[in-house]
PDB file of N, CA and C in Angstrom:
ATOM      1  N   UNK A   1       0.846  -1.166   0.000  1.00  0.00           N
ATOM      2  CA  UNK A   1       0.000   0.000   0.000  1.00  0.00           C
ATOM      3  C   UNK A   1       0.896   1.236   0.000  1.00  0.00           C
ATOM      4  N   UNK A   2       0.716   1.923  -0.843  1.00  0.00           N
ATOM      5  CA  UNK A   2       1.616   3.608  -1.187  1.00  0.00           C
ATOM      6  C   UNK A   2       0.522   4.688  -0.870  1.00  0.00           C
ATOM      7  N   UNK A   3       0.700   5.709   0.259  1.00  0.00           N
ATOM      8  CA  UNK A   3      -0.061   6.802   1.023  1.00  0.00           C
ATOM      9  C   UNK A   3       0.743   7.962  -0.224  1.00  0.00           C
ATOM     10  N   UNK A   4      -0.131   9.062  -0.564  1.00  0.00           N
ATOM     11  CA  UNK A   4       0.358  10.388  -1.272  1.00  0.00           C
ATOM     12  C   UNK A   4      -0.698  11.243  -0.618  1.00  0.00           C
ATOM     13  N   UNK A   5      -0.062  12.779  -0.638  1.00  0.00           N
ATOM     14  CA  UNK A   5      -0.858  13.450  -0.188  1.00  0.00           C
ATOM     15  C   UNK A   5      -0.655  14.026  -1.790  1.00  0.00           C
ATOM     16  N   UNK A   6      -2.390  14.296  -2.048  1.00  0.00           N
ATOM     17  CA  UNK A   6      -2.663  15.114  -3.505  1.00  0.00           C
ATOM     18  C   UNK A   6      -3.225  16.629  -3.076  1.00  0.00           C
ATOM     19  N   UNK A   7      -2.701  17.501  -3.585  1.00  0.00           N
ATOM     20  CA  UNK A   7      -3.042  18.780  -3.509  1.00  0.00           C
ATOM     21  C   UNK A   7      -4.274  19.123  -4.280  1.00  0.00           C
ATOM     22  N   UNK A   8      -5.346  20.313  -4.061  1.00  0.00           N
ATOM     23  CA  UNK A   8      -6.313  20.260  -4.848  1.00  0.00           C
ATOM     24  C   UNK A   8      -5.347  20.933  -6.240  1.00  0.00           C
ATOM     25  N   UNK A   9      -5.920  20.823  -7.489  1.00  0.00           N
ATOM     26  CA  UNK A   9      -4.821  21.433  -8.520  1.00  0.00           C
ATOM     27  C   UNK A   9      -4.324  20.745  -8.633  1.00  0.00           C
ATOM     28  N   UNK A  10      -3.308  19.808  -8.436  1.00  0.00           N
ATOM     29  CA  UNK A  10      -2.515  19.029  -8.354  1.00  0.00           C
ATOM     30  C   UNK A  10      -2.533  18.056  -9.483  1.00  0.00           C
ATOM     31  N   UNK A  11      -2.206  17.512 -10.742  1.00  0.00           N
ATOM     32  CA  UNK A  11      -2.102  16.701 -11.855  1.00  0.00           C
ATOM     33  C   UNK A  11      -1.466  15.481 -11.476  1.00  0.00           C
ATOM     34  N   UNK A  12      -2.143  14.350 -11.465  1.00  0.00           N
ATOM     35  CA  UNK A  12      -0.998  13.315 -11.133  1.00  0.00           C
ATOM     36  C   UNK A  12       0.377  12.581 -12.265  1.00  0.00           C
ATOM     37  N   UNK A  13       1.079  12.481 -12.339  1.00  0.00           N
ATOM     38  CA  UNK A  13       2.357  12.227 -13.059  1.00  0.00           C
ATOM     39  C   UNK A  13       1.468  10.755 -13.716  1.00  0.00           C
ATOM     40  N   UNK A  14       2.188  11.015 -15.525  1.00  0.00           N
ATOM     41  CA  UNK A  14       2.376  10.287 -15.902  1.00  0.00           C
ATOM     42  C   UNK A  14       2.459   8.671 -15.466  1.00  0.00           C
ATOM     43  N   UNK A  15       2.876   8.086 -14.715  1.00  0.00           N
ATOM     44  CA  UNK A  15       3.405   6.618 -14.294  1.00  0.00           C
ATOM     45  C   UNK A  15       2.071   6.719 -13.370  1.00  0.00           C
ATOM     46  N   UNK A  16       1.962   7.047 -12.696  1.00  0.00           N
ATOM     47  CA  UNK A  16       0.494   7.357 -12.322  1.00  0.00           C
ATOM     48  C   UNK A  16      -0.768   7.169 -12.820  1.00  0.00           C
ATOM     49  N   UNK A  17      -0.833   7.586 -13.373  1.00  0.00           N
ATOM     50  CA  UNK A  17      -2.287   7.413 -14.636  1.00  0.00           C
ATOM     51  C   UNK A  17      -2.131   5.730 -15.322  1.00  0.00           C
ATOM     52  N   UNK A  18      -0.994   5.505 -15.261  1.00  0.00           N
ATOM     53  CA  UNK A  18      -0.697   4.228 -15.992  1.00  0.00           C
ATOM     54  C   UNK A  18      -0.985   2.949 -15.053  1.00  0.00           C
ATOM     55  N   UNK A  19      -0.604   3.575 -13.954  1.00  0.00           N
ATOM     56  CA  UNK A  19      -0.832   2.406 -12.668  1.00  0.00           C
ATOM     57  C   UNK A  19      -2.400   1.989 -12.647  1.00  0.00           C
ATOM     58  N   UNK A  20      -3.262   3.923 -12.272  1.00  0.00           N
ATOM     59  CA  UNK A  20      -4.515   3.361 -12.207  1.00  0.00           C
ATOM     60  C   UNK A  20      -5.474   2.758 -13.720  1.00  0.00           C
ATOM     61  N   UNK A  21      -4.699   3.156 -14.531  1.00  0.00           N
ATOM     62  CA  UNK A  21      -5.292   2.038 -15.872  1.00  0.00           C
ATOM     63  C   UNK A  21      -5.352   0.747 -15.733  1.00  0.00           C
ATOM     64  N   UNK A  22      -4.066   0.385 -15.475  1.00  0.00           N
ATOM     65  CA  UNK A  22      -3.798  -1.120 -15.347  1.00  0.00           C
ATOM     66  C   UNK A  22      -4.442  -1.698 -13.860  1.00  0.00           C
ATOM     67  N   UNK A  23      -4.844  -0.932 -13.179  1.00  0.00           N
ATOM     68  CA  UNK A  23      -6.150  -1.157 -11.909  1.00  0.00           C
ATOM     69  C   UNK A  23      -7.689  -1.665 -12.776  1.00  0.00           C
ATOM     70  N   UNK A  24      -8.184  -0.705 -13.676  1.00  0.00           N
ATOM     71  CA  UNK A  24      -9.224  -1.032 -14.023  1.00  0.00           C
ATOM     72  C   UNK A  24      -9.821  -2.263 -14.736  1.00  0.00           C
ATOM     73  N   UNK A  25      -8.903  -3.332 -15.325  1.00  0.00           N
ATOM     74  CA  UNK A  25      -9.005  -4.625 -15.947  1.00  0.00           C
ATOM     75  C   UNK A  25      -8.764  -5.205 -14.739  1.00  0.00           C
ATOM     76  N   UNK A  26      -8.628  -4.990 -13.257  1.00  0.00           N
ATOM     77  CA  UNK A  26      -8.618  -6.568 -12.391  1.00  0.00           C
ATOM     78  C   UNK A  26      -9.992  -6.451 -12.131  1.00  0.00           C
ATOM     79  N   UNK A  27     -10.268  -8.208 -11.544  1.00  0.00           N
ATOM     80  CA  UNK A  27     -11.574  -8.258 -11.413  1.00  0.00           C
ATOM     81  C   UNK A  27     -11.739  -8.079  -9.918  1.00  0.00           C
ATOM     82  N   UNK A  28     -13.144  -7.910  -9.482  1.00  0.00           N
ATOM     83  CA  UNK A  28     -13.270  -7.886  -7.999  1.00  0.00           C
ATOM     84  C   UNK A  28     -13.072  -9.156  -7.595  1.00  0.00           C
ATOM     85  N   UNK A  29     -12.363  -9.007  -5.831  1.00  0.00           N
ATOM     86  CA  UNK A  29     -12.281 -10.259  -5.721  1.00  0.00           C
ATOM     87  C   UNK A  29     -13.232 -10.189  -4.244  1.00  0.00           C
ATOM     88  N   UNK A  30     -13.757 -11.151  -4.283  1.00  0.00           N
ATOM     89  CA  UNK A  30     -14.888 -11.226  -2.988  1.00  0.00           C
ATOM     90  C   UNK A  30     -14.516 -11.959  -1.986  1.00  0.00           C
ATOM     91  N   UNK A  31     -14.481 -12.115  -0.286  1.00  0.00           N
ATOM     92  CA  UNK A  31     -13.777 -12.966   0.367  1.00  0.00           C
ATOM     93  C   UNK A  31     -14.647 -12.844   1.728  1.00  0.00           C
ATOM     94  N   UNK A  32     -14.744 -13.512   2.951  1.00  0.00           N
ATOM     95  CA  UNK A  32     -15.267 -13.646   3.838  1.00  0.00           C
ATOM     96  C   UNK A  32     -15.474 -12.192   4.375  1.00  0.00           C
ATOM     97  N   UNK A  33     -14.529 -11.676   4.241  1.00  0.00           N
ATOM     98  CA  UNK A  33     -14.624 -10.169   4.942  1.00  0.00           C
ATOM     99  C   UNK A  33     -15.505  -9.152   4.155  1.00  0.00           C
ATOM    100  N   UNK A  34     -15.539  -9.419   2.997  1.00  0.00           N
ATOM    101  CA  UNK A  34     -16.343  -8.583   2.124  1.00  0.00           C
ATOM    102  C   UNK A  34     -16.934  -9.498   0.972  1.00  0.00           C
ATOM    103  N   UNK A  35     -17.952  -9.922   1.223  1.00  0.00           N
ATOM    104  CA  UNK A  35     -18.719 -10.913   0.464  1.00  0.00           C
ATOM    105  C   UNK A  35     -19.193 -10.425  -0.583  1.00  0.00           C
ATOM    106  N   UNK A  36     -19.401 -10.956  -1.537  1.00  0.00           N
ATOM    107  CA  UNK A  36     -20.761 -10.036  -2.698  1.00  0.00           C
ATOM    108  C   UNK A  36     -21.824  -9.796  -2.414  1.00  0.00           C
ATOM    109  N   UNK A  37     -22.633  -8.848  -2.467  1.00  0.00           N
ATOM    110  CA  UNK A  37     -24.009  -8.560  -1.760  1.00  0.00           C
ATOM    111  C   UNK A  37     -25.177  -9.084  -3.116  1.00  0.00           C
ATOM    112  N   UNK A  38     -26.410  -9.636  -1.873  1.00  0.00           N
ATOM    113  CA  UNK A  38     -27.404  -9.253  -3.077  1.00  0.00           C
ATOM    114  C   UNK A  38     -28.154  -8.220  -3.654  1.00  0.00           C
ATOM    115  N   UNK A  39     -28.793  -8.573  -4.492  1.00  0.00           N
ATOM    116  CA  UNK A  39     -29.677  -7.213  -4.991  1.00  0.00           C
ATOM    117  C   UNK A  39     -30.774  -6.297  -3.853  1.00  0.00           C
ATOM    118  N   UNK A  40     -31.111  -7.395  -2.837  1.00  0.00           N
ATOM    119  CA  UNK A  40     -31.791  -6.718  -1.698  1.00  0.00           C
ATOM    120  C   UNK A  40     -30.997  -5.483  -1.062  1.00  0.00           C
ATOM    121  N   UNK A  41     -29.670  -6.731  -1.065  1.00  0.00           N
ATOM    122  CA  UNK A  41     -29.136  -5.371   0.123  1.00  0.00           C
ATOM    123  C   UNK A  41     -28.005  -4.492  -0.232  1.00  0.00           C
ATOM    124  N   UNK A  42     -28.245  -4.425  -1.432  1.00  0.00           N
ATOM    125  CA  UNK A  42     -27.543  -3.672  -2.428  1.00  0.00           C
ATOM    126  C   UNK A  42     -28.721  -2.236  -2.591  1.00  0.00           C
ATOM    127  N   UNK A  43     -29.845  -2.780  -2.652  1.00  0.00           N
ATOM    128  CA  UNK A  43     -31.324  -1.841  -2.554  1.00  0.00           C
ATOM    129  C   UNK A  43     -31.448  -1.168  -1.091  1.00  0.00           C
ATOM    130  N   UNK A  44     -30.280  -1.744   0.060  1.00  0.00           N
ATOM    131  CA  UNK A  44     -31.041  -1.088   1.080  1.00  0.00           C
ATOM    132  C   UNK A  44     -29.862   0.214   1.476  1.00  0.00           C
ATOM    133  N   UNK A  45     -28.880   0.129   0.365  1.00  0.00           N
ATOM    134  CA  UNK A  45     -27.887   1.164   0.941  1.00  0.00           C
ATOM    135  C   UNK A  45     -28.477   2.725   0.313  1.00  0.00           C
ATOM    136  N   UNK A  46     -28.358   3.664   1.163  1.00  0.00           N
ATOM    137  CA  UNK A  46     -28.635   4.955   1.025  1.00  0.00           C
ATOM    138  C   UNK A  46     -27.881   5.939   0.632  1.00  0.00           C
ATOM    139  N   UNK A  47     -28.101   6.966  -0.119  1.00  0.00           N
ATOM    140  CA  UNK A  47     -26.406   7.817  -0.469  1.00  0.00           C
ATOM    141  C   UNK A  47     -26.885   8.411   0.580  1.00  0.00           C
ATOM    142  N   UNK A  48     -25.244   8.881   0.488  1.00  0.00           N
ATOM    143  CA  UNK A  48     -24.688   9.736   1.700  1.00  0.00           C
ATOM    144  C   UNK A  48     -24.908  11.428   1.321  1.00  0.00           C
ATOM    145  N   UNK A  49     -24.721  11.366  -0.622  1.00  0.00           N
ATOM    146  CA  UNK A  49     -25.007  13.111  -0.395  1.00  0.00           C
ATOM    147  C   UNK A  49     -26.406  12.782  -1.569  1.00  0.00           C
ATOM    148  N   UNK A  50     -27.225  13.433  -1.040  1.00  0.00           N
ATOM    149  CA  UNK A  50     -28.483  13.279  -1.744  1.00  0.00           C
ATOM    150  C   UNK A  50     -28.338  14.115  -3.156  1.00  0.00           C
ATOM    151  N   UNK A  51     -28.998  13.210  -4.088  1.00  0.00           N
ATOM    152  CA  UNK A  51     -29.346  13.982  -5.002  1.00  0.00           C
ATOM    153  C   UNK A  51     -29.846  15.812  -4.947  1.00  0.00           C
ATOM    154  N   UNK A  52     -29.661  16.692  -5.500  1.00  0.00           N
ATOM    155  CA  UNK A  52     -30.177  18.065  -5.946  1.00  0.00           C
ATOM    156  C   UNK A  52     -31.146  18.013  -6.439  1.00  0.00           C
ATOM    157  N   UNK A  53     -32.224  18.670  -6.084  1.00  0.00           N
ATOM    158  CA  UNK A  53     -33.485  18.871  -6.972  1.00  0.00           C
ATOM    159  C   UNK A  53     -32.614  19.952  -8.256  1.00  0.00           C
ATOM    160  N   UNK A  54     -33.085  19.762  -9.727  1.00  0.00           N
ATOM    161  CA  UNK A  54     -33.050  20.746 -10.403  1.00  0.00           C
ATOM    162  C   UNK A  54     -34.134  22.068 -10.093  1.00  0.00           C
ATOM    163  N   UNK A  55     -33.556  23.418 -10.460  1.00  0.00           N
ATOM    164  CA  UNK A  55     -34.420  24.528 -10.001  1.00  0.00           C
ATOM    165  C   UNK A  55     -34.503  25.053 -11.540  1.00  0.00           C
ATOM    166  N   UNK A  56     -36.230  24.992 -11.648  1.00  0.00           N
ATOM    167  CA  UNK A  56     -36.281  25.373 -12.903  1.00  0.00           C
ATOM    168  C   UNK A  56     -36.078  27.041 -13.471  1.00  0.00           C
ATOM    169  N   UNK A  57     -35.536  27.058 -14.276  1.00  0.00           N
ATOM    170  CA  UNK A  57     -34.782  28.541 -14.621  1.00  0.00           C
ATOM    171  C   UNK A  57     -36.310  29.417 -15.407  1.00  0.00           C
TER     172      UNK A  57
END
């Protein structure tokens, strides 16, 4: 595990961008500690920042 502190502004380097590419083709892996959920209780999680109503102009 590698900790960075990112500045707001801040562009991440080249080798960087490449790392988290090559992140996006692994698959999830599921294990006792974090199981796959079902569709129920996948339905019972709530967001945390609510949707915005649009305000009509």
């Amino acid at each position: 595990m590698e900790r960075r502190t990112i500045y707001e502004g801040q562009q991440p380097a080249p080798e960087q961008i490449e790392r988290l590419r090559a992140l996006k083709n692994r698959p999830i892996v599921f294990d006792e500690d974090c199981p796959e959920l079902t569709e129920e209780q996948l339905r019972q999680f709530k967001r945390v920042n609510p949707l915005k109503k649009k305000v009509a102009s």
